[in-house]
Every structure is written in structure tokens, then in C-alpha cells.
PDB file of N, CA and C in Angstrom:
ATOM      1  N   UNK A   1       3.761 -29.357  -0.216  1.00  0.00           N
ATOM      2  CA  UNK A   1       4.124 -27.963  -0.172  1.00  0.00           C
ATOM      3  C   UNK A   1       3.845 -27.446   1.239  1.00  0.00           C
ATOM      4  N   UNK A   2       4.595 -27.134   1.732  1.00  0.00           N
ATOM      5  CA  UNK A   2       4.778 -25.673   3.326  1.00  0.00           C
ATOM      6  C   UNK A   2       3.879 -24.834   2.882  1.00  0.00           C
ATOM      7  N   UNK A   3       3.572 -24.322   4.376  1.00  0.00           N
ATOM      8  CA  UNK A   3       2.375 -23.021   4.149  1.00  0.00           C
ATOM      9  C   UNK A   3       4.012 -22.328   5.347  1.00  0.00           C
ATOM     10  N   UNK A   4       4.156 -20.666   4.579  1.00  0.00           N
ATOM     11  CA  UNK A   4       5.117 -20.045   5.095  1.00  0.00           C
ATOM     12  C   UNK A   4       4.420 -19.776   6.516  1.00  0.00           C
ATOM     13  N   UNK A   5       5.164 -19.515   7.592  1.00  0.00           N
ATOM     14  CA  UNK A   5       4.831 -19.660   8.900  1.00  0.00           C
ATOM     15  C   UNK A   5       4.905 -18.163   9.550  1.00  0.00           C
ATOM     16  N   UNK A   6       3.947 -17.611   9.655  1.00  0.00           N
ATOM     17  CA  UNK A   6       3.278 -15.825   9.690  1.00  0.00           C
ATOM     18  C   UNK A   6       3.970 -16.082  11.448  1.00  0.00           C
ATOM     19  N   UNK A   7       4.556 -14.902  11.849  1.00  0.00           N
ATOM     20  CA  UNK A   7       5.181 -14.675  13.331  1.00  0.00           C
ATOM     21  C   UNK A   7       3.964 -14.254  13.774  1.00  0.00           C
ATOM     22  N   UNK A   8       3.369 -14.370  15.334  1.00  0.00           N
ATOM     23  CA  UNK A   8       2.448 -14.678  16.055  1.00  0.00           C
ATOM     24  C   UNK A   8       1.634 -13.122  16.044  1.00  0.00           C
ATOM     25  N   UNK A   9       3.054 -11.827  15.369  1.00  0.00           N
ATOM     26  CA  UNK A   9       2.315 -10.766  15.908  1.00  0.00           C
ATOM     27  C   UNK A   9       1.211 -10.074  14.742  1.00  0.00           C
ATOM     28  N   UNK A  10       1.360 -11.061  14.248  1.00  0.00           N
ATOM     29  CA  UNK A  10       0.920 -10.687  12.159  1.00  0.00           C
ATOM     30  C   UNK A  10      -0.211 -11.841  12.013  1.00  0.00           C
ATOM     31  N   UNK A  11      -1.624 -11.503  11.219  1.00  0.00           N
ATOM     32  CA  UNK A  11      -2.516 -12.042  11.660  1.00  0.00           C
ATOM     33  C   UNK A  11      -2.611 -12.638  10.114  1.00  0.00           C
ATOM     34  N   UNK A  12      -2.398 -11.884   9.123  1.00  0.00           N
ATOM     35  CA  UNK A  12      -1.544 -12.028   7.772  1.00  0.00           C
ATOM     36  C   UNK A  12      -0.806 -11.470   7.337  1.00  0.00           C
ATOM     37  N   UNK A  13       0.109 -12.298   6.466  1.00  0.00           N
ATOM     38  CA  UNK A  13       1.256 -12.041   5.420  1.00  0.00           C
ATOM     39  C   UNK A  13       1.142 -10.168   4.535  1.00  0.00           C
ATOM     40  N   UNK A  14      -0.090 -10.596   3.508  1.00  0.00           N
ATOM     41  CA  UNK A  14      -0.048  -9.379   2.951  1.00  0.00           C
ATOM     42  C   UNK A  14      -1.628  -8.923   2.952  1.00  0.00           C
ATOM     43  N   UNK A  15      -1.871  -7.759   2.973  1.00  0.00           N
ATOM     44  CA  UNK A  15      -3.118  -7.053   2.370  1.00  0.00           C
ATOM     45  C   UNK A  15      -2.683  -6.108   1.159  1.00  0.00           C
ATOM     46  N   UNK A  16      -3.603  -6.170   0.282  1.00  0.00           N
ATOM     47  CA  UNK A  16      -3.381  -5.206  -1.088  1.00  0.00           C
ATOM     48  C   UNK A  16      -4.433  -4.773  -1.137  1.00  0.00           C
ATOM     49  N   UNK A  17      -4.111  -3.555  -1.522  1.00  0.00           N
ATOM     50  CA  UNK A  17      -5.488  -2.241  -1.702  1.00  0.00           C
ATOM     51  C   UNK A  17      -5.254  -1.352  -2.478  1.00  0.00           C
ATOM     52  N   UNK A  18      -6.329  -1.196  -3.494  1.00  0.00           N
ATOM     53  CA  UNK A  18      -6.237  -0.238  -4.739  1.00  0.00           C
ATOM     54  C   UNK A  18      -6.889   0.973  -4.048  1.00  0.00           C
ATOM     55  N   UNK A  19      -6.272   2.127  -4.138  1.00  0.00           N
ATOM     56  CA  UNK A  19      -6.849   3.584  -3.760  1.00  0.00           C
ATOM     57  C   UNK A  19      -6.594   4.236  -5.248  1.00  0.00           C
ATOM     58  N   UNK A  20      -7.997   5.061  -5.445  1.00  0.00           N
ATOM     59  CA  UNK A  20      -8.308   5.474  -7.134  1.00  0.00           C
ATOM     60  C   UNK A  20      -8.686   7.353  -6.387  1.00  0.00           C
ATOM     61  N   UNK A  21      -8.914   7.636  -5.226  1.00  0.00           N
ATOM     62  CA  UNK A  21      -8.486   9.318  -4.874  1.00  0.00           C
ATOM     63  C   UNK A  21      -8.183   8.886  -3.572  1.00  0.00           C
ATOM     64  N   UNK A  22      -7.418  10.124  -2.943  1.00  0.00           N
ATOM     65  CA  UNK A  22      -5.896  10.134  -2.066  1.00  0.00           C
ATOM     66  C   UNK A  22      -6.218  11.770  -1.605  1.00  0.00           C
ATOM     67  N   UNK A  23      -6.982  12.343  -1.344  1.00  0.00           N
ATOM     68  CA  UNK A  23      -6.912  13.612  -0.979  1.00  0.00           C
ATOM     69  C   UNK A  23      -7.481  14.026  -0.192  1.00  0.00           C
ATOM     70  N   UNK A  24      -7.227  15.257   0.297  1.00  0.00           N
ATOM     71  CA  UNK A  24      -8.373  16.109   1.636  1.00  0.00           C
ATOM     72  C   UNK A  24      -9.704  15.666   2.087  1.00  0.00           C
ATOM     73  N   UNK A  25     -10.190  15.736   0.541  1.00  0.00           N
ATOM     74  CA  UNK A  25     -11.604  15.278   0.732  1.00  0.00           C
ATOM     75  C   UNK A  25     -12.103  13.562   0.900  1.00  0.00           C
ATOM     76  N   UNK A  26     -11.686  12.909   0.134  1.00  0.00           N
ATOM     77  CA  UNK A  26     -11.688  11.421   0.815  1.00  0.00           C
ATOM     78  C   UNK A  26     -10.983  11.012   2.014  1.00  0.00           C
ATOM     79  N   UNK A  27     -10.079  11.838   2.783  1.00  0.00           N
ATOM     80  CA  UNK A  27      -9.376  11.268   3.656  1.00  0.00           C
ATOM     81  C   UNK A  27     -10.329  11.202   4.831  1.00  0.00           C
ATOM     82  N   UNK A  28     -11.175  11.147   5.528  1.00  0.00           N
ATOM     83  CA  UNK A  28     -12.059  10.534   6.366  1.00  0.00           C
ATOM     84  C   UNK A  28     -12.325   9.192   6.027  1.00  0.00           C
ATOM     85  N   UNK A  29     -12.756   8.385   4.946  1.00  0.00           N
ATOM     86  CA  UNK A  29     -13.153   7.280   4.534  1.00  0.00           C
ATOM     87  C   UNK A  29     -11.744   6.519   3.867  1.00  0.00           C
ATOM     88  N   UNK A  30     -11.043   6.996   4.085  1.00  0.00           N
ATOM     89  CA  UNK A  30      -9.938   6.325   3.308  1.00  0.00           C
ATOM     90  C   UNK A  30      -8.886   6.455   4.542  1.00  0.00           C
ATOM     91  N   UNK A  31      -8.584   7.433   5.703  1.00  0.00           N
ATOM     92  CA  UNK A  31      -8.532   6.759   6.816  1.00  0.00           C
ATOM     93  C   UNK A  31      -8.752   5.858   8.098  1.00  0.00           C
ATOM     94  N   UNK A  32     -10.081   5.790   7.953  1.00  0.00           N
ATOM     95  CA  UNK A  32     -10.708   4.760   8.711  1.00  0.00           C
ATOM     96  C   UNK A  32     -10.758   3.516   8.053  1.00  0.00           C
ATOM     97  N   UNK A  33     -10.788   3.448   6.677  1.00  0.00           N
ATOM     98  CA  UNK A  33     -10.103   1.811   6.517  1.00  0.00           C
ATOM     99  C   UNK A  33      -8.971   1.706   6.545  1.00  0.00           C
ATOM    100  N   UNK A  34      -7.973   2.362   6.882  1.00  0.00           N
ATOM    101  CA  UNK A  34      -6.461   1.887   7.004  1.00  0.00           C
ATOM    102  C   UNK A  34      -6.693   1.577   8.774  1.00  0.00           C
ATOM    103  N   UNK A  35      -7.400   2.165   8.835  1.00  0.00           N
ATOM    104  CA  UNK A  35      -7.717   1.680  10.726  1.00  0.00           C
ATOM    105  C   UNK A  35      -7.758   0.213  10.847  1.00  0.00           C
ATOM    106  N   UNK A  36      -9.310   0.098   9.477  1.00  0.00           N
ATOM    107  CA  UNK A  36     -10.213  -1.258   9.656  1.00  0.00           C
ATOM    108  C   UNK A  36      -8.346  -2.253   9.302  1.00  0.00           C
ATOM    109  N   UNK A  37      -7.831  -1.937   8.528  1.00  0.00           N
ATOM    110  CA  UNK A  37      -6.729  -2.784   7.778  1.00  0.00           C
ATOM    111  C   UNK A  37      -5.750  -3.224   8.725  1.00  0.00           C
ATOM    112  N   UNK A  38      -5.268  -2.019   9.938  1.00  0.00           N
ATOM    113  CA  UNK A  38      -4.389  -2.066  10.940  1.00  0.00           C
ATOM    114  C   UNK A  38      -4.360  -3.046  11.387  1.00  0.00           C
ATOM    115  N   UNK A  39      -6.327  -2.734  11.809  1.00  0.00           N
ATOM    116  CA  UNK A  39      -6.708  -3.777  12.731  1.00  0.00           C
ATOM    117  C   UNK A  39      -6.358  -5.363  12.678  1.00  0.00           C
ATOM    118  N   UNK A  40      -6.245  -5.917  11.181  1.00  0.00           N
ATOM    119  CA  UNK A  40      -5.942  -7.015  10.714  1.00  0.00           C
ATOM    120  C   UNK A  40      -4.865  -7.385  11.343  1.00  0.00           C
ATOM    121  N   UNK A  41      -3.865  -6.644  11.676  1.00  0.00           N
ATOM    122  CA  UNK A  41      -1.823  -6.685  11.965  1.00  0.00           C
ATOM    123  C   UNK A  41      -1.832  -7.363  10.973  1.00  0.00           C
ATOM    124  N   UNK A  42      -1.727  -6.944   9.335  1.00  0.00           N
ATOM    125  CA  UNK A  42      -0.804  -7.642   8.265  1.00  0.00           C
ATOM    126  C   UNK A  42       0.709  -7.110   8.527  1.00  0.00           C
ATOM    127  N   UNK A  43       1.499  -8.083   7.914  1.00  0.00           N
ATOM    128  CA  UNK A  43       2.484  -7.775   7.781  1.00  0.00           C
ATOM    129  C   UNK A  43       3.430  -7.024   6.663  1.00  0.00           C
ATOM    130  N   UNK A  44       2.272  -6.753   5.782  1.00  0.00           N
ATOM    131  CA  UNK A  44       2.451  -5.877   4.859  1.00  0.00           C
ATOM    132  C   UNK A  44       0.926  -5.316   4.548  1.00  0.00           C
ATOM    133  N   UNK A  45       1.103  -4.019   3.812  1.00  0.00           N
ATOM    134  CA  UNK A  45       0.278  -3.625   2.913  1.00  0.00           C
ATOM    135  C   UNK A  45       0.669  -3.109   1.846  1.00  0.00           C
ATOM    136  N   UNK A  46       0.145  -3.083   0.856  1.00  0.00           N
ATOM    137  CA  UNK A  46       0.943  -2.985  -1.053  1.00  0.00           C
ATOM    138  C   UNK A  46      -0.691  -2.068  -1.227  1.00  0.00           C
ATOM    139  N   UNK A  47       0.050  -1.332  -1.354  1.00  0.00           N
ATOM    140  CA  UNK A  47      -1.012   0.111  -1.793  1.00  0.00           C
ATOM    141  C   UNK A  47      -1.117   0.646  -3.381  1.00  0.00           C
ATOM    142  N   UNK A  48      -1.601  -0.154  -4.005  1.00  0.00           N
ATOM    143  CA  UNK A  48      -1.523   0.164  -5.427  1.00  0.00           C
ATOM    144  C   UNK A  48      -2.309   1.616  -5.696  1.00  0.00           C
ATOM    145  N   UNK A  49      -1.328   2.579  -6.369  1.00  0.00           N
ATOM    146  CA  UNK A  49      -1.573   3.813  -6.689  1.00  0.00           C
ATOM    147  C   UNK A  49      -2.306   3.556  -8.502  1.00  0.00           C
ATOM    148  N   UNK A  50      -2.165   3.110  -9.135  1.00  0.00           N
ATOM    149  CA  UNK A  50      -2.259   2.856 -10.238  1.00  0.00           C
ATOM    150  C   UNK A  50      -3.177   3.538 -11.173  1.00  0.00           C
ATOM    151  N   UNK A  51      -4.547   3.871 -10.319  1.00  0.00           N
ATOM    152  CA  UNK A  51      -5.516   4.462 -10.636  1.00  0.00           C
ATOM    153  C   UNK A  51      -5.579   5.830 -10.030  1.00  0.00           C
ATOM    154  N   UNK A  52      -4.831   6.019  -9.049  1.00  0.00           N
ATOM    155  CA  UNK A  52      -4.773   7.334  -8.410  1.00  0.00           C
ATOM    156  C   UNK A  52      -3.745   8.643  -9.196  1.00  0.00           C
ATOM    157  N   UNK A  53      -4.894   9.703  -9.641  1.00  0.00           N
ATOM    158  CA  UNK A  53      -4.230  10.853 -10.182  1.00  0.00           C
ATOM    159  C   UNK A  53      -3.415  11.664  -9.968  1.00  0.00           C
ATOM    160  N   UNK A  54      -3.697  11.943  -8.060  1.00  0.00           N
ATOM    161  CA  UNK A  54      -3.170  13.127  -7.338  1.00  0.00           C
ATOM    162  C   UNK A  54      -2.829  12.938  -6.264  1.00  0.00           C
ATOM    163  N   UNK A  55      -2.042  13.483  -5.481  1.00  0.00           N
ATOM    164  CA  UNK A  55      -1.845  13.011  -3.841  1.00  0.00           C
ATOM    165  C   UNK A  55      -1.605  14.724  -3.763  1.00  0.00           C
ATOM    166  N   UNK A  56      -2.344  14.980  -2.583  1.00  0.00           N
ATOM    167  CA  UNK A  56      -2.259  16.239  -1.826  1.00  0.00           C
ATOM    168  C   UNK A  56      -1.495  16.444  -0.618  1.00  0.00           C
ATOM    169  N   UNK A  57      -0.868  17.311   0.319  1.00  0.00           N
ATOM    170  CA  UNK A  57      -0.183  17.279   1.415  1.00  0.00           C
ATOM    171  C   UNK A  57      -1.344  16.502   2.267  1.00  0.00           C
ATOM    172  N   UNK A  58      -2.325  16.442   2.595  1.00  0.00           N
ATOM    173  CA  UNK A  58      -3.061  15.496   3.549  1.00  0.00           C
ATOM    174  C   UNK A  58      -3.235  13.798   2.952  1.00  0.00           C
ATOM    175  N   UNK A  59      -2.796  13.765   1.597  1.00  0.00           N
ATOM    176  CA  UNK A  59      -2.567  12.687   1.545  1.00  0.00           C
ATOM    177  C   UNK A  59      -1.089  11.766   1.793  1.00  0.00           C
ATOM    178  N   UNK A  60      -0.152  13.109   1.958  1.00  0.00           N
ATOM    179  CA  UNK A  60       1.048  12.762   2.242  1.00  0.00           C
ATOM    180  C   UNK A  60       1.552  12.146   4.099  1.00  0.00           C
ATOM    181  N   UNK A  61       0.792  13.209   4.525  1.00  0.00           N
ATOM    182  CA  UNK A  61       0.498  12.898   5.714  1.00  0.00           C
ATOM    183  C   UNK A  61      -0.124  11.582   6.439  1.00  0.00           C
ATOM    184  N   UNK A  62      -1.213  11.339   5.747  1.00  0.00           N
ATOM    185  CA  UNK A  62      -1.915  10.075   5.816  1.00  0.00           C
ATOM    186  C   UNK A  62      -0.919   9.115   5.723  1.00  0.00           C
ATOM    187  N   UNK A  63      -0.016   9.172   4.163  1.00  0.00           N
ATOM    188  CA  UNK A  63       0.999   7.758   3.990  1.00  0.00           C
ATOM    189  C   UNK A  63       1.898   8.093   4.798  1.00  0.00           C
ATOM    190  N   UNK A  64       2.456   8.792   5.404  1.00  0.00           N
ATOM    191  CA  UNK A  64       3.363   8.915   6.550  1.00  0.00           C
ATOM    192  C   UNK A  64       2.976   8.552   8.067  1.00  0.00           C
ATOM    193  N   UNK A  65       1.734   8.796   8.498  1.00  0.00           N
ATOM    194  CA  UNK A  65       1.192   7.960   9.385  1.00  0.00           C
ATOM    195  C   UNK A  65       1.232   6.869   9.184  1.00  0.00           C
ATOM    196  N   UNK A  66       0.763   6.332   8.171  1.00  0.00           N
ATOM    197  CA  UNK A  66       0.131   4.791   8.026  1.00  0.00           C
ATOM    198  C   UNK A  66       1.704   4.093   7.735  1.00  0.00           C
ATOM    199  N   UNK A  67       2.514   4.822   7.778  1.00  0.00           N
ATOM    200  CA  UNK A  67       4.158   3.925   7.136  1.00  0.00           C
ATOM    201  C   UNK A  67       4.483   3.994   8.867  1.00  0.00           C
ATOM    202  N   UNK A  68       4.233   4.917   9.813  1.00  0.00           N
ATOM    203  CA  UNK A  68       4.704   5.034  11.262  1.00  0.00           C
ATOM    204  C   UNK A  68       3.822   3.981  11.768  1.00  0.00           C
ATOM    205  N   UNK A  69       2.532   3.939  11.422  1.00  0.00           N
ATOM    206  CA  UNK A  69       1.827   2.602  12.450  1.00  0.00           C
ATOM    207  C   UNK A  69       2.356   1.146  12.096  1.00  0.00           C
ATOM    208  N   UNK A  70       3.070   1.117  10.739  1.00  0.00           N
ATOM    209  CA  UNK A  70       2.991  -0.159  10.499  1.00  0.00           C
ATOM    210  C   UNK A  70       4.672  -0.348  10.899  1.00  0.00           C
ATOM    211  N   UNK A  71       5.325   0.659  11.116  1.00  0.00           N
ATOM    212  CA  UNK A  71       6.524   0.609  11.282  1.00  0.00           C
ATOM    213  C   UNK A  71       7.168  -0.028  12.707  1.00  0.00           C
ATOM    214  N   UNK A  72       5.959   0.717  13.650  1.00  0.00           N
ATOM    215  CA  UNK A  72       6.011   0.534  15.087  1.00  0.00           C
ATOM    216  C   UNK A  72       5.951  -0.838  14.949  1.00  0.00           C
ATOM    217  N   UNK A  73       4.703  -1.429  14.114  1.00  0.00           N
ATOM    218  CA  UNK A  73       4.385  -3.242  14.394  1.00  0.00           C
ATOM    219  C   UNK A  73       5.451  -4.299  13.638  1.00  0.00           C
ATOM    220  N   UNK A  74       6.706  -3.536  13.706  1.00  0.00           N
ATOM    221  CA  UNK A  74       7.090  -3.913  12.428  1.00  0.00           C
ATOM    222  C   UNK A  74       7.007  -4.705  11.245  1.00  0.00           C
ATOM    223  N   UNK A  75       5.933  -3.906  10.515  1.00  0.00           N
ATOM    224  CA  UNK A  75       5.302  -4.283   9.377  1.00  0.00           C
ATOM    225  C   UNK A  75       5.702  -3.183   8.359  1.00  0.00           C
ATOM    226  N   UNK A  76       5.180  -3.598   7.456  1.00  0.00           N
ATOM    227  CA  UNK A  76       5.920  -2.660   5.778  1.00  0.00           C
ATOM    228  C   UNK A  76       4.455  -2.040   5.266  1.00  0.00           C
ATOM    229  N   UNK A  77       4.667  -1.244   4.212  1.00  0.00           N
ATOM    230  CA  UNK A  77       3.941  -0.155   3.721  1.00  0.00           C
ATOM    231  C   UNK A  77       5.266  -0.267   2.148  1.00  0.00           C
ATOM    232  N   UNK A  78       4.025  -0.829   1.309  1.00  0.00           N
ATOM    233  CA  UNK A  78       4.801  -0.639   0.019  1.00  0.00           C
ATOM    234  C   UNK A  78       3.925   0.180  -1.359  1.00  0.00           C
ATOM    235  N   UNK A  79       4.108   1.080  -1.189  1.00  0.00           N
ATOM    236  CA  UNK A  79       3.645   1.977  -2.576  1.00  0.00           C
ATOM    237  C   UNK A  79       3.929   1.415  -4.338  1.00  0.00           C
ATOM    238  N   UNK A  80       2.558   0.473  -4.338  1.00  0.00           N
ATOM    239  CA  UNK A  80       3.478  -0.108  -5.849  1.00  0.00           C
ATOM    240  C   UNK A  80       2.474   1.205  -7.007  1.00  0.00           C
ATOM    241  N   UNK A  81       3.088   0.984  -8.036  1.00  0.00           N
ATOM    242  CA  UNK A  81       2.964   1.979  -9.706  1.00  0.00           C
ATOM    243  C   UNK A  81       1.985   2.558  -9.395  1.00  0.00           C
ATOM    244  N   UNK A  82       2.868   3.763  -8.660  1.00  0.00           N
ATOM    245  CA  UNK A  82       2.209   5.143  -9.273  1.00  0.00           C
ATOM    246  C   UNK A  82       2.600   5.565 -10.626  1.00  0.00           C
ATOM    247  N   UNK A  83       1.813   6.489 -11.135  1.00  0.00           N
ATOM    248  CA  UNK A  83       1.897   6.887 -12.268  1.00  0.00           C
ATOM    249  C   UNK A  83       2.888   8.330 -12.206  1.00  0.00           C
ATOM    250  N   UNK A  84       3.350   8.458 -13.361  1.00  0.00           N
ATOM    251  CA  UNK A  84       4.418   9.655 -13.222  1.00  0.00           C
ATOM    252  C   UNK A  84       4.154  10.675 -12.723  1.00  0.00           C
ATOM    253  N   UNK A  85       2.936  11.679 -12.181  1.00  0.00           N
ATOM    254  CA  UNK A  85       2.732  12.569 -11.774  1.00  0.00           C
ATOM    255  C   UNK A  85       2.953  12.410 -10.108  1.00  0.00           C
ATOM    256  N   UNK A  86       1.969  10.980  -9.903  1.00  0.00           N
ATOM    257  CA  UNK A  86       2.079  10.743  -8.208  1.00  0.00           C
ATOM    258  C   UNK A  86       3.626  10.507  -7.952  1.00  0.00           C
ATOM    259  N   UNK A  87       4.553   9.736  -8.722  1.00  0.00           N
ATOM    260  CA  UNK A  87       5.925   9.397  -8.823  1.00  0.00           C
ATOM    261  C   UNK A  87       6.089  10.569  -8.084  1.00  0.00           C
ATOM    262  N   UNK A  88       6.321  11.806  -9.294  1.00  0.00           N
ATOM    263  CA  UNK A  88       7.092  12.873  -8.784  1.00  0.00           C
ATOM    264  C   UNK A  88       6.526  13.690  -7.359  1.00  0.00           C
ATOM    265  N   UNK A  89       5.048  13.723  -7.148  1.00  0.00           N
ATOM    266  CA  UNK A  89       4.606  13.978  -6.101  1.00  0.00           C
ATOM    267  C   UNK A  89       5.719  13.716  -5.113  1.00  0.00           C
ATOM    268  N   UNK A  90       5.647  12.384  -5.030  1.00  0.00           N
ATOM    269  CA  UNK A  90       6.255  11.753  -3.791  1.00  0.00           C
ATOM    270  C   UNK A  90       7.876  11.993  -3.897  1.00  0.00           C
ATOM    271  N   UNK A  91       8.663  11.961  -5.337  1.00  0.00           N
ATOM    272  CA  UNK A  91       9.837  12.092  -5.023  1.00  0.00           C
ATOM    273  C   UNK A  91       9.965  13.574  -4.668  1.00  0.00           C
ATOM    274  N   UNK A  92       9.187  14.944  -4.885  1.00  0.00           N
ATOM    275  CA  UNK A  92       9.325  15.923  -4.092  1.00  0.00           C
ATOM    276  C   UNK A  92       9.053  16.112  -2.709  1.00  0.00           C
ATOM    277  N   UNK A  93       7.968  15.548  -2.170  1.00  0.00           N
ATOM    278  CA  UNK A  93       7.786  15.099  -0.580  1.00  0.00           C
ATOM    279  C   UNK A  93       9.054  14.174  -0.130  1.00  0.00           C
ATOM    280  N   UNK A  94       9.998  13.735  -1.036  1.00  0.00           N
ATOM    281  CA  UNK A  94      10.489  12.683  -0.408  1.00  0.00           C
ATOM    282  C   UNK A  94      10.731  12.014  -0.198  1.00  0.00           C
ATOM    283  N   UNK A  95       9.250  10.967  -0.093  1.00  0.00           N
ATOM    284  CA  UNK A  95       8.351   9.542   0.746  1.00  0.00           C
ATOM    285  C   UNK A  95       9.053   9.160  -0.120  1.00  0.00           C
ATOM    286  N   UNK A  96       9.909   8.884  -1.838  1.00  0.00           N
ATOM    287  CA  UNK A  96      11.036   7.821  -2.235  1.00  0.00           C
ATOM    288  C   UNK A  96      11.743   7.242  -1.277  1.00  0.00           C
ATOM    289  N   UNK A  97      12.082   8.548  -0.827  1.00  0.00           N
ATOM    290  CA  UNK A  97      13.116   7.842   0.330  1.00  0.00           C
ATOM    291  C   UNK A  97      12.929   6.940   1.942  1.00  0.00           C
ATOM    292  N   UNK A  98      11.638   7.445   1.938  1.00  0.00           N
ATOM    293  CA  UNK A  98      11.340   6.970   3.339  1.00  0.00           C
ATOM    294  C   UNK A  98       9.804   5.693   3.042  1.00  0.00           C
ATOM    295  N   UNK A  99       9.284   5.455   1.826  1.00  0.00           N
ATOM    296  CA  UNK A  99       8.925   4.222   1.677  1.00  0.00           C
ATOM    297  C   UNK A  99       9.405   3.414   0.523  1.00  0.00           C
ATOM    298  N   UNK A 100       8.497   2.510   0.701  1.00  0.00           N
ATOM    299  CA  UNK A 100       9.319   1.031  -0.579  1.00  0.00           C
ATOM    300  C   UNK A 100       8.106   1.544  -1.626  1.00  0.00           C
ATOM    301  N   UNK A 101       8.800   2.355  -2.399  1.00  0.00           N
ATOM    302  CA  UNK A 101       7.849   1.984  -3.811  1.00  0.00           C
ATOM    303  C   UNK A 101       8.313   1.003  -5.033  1.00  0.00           C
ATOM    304  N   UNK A 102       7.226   0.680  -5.921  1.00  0.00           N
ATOM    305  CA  UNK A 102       7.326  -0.792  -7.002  1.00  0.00           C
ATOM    306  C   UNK A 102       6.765  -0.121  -7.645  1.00  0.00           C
ATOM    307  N   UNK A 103       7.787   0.252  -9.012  1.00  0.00           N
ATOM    308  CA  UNK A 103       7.097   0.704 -10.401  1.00  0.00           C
ATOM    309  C   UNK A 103       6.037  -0.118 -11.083  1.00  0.00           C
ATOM    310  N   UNK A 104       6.365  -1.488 -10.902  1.00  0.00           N
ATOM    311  CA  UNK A 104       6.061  -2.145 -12.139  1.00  0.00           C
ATOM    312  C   UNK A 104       4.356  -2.701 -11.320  1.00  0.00           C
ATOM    313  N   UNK A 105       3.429  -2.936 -12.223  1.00  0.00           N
ATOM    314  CA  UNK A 105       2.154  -3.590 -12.249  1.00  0.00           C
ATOM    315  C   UNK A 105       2.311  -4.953 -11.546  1.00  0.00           C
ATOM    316  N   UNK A 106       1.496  -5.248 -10.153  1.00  0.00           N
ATOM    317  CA  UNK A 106       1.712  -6.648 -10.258  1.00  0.00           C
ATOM    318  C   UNK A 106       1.358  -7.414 -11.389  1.00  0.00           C
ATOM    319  N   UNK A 107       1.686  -8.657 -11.411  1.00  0.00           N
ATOM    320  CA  UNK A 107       1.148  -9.807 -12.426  1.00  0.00           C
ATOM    321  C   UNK A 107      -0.557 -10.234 -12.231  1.00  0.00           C
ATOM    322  N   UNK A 108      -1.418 -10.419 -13.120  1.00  0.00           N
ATOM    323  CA  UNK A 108      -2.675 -10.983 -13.177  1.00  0.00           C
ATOM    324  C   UNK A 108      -2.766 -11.715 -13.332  1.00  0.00           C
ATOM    325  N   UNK A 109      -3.085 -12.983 -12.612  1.00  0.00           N
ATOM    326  CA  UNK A 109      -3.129 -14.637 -12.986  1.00  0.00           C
ATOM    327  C   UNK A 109      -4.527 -14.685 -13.887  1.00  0.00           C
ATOM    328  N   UNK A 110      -4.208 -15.451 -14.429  1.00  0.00           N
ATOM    329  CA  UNK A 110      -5.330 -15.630 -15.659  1.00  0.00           C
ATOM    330  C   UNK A 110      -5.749 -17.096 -15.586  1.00  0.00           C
ATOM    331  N   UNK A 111      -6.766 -17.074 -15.909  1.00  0.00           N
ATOM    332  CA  UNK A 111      -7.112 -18.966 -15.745  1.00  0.00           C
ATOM    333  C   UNK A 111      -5.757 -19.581 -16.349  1.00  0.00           C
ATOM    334  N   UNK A 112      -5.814 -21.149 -15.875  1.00  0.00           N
ATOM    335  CA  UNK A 112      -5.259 -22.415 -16.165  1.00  0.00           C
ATOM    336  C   UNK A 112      -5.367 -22.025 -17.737  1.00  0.00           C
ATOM    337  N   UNK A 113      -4.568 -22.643 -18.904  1.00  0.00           N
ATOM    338  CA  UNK A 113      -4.745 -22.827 -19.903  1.00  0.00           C
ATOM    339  C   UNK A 113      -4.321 -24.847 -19.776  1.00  0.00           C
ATOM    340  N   UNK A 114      -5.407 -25.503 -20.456  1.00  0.00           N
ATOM    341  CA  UNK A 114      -4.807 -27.266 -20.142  1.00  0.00           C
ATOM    342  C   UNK A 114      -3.736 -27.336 -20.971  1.00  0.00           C
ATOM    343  N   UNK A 115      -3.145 -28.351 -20.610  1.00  0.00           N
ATOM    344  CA  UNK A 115      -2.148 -28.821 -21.145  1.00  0.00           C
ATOM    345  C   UNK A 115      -2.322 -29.562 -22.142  1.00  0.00           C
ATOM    346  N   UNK A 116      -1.911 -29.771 -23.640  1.00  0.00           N
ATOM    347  CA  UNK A 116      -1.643 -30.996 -24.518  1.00  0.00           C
ATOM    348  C   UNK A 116      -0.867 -32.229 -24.245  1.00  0.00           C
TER     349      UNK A 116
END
């Protein structure tokens, strides 16, 4: 088996990160790790909303920065399952249109089951 071959400017493929609050008040600590994350140059990040209730205009802002830094490196910013409230959040801001969101849950690998 090949190991896929990451372009020189990407340090990895993907980072995934669960954010569970998105607002005014966490955005100090929840912007400085998208710093620490930058810093990586992935070539993606998959931002699972899943647990997150609310997004505020400073959290809108935030994902609009963080979709411009990764844009410049050209790297991706993918918003997977938000829940219907953040959904509509964002399809009134917009950000539908201007990031990649993924309804569906990634998959959970679960142990091996052996074979018979």
C-alpha cells in the first residue's frame, strides 16, 4: 500500500477538531488554537460543530478568518454536522455559500471484529 504524497507546503493532510462553544466569550482560547493549528500548515481542517449550540457574529467572523488563512495557503476549512440551529445560523450569514459544510457524522471505527 502507498502512503498519499502531502505537497511540500502542507505539513499534514487533515486536522479534525471538535468545538462544543463558538462565541464572544471563548473566542480568545478558541482563537489561539486555530493559530496553534495554522501553525501545523494542514491541508485541511474538518471542524466538527456537532456539539456546538450557538454561533454568534464573533464567531462568524472567526470562521471567516480562519476560511481566509487557510485559503491564502491553499488549504480547506470544512464545517462538518452542525445541528439545525447552527445550520441555519450560517445559512443566514451565508458561510453555506462561502464554506464546505458536511451534514452527515463522520464514521467511528470500532475495533476489528475476527473473522470465522
Amino acid at each position: 500500500m502507498t502512503t498519499p504524497v502531502i505537497p511540500t507546503r502542507y505539513t499534514l493532510p487533515l486536522v479534525e477538531v471538535r468545538v462544543t462553544e463558538l462565541d464572544l466569550a471563548c473566542l480568545p482560547e478558541v482563537g489561539a488554537m486555530f493559530d496553534r493549528l495554522l501553525s501545523l500548515r494542514p491541508a485541511q481542517i474538518a471542524l466538527d460543530l456537532s456539539d456546538c449550540r450557538h454561533l454568534d457574529a464573533a464567531a462568524i467572523g472567526l470562521l471567516l478568518d480562519l476560511h481566509r488563512r487557510l485559503a491564502r495557503a491553499d488549504a480547506v476549512l470544512t464545517v462538518r454536522n452542525p445541528n439545525p440551529r447552527v445550520r441555519r445560523i450560517l445559512h443566514i450569514a451565508r458561510l453555506d455559500q462561502v464554506l464546505s459544510i458536511d451534514p452527515t457524522r463522520p464514521r467511528r471505527r470500532g475495533p476489528r471484529q475476527a473473522r470465522a
